[in-house]
Every structure is written in C-alpha cells, then in structure tokens.
Protein backbone atom coordinates (compact mmCIF):
# COMPACT_ATOMS: atom_id res chain seq x y z
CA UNK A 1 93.02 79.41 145.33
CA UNK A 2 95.87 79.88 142.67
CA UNK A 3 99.99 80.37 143.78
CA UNK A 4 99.43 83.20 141.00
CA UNK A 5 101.33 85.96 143.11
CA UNK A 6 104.44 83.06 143.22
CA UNK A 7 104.86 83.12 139.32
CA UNK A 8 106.73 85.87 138.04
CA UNK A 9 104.38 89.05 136.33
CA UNK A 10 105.01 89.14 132.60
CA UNK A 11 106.80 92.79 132.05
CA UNK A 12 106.02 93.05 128.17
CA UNK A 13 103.06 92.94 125.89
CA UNK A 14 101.71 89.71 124.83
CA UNK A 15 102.41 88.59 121.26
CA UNK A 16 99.55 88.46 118.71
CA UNK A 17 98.73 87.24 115.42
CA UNK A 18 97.11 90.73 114.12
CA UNK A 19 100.05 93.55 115.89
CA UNK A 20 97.26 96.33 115.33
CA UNK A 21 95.11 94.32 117.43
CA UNK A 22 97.12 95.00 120.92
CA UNK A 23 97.17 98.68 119.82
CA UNK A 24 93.00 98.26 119.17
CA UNK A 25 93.11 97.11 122.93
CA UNK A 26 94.85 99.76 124.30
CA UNK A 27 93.05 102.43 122.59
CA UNK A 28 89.99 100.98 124.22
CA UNK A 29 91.49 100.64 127.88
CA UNK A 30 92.28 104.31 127.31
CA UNK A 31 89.30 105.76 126.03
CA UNK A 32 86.89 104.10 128.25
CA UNK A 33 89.27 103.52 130.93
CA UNK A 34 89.73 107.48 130.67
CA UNK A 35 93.31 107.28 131.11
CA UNK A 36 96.42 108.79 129.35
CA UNK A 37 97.50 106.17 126.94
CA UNK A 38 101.24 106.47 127.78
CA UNK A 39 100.47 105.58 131.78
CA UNK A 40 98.94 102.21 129.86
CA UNK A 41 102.63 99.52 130.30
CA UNK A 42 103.03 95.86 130.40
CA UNK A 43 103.57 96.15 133.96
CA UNK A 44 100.68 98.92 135.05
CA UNK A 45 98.07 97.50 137.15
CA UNK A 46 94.56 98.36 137.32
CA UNK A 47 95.46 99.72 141.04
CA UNK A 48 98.55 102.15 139.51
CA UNK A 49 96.44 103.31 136.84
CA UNK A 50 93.32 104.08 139.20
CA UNK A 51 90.71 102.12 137.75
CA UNK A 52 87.51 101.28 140.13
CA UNK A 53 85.33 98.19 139.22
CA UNK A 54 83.17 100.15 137.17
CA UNK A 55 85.93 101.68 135.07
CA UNK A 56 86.66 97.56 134.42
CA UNK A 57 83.02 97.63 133.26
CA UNK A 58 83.33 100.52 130.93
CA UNK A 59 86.47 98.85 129.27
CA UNK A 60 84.85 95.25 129.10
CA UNK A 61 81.49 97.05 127.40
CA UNK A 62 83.66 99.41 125.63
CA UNK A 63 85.95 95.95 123.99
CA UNK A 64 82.70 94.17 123.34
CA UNK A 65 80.80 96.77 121.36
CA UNK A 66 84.26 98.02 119.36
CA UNK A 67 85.23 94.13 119.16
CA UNK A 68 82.05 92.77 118.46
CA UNK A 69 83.12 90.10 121.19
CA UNK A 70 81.62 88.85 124.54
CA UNK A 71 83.85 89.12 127.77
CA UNK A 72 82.64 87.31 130.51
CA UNK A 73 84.39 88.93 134.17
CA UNK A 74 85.70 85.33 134.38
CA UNK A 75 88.96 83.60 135.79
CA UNK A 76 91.16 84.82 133.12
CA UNK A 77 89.95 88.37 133.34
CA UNK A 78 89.69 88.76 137.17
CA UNK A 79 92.45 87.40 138.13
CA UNK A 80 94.69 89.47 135.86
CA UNK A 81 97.62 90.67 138.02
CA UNK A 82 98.85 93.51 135.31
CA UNK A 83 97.76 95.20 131.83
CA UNK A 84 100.03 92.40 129.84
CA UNK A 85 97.66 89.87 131.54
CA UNK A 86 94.53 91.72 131.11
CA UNK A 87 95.25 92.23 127.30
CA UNK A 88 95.95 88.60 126.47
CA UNK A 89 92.50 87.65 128.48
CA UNK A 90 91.24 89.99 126.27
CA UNK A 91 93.10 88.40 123.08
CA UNK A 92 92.27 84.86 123.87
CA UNK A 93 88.78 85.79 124.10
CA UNK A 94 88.76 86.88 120.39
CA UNK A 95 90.79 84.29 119.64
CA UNK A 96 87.76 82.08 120.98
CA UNK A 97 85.47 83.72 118.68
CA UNK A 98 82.48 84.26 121.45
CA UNK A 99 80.80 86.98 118.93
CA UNK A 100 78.75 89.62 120.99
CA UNK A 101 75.16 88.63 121.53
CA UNK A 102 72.79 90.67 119.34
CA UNK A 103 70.55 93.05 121.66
C-alpha cells in the first residue's frame, strides 16, 4: 500500500503539451459523467461530484471512443485522489499512445 493520502493533493490542472486537450477531457468527464461542467475543479473528487463506479465506466468508455485511446482501470487511474489526478492518468495514457483496440 502507497503513503498517497501523506503527499499533498495537487489543487490545479495538470499542464499539457496540446491546452485544448485538458478542455477535450473535461468535456468528456461532463458529458458522460453527466455532471455540470463548472462543479468539474482541480480539487473535486469523484465522491464530491457523485460519481458511482459505473459513472467511472461511462467516462473511461466515453475517453476511449472520443480519444481513440485504451484506459486500463489501473494504478494510475484508481488510485486518483482528485479530478487533477484523474486527468493527468488520463493524459499520460495518450501520451503512451495505447491506440483503442479495433472491435
């Protein structure tokens, strides 16, 4: 087990390379997430926004088909403590380049 909770919780957006791209992310945390896009902050957690584990599934299946990416529910998603966090997973996975398998 991590000492996550011991380091401090990142209060603003990650940077990026492409700045449309954490806008793109948001816009798909909201829409599938079906939550008001102003309640979506650094520092909102899944928990203060009200999302279930499904509504985590809709997002991830939501990013992959309008990101043409694969995100795997792995360390760096799950253990996200706050929406900064969960959008760099996010990031870092395109960064990776893991293109969506084709179905």
């Amino acid at each position: 087990m991590s000492n996550a909770s011991e380091q401090p919780v990142p209060a603003q957006w990650p940077e990026m390379e492409d700045p449309e791209r954490l806008d793109q992310i948001i816009d798909i945390i909201a829409e599938d997430g079906a939550i008001d896009r102003s309640l979506i902050t650094p520092e909102a957690t899944l928990e203060t926004l009200g999302l279930e584990s499904m509504d985590v599934v809709m997002i991830l299946m939501g990013a992959e088909e309008k990101l043409n990416i694969y995100l795997p529910m792995d360390n760096d998603l799950s253990e996200a403590r706050n929406m900064s966090e969960f959008v760099a997973a996010i990031d870092r996975a395109l960064k990776a380049g893991k293109p969506a398998e084709a179905g």
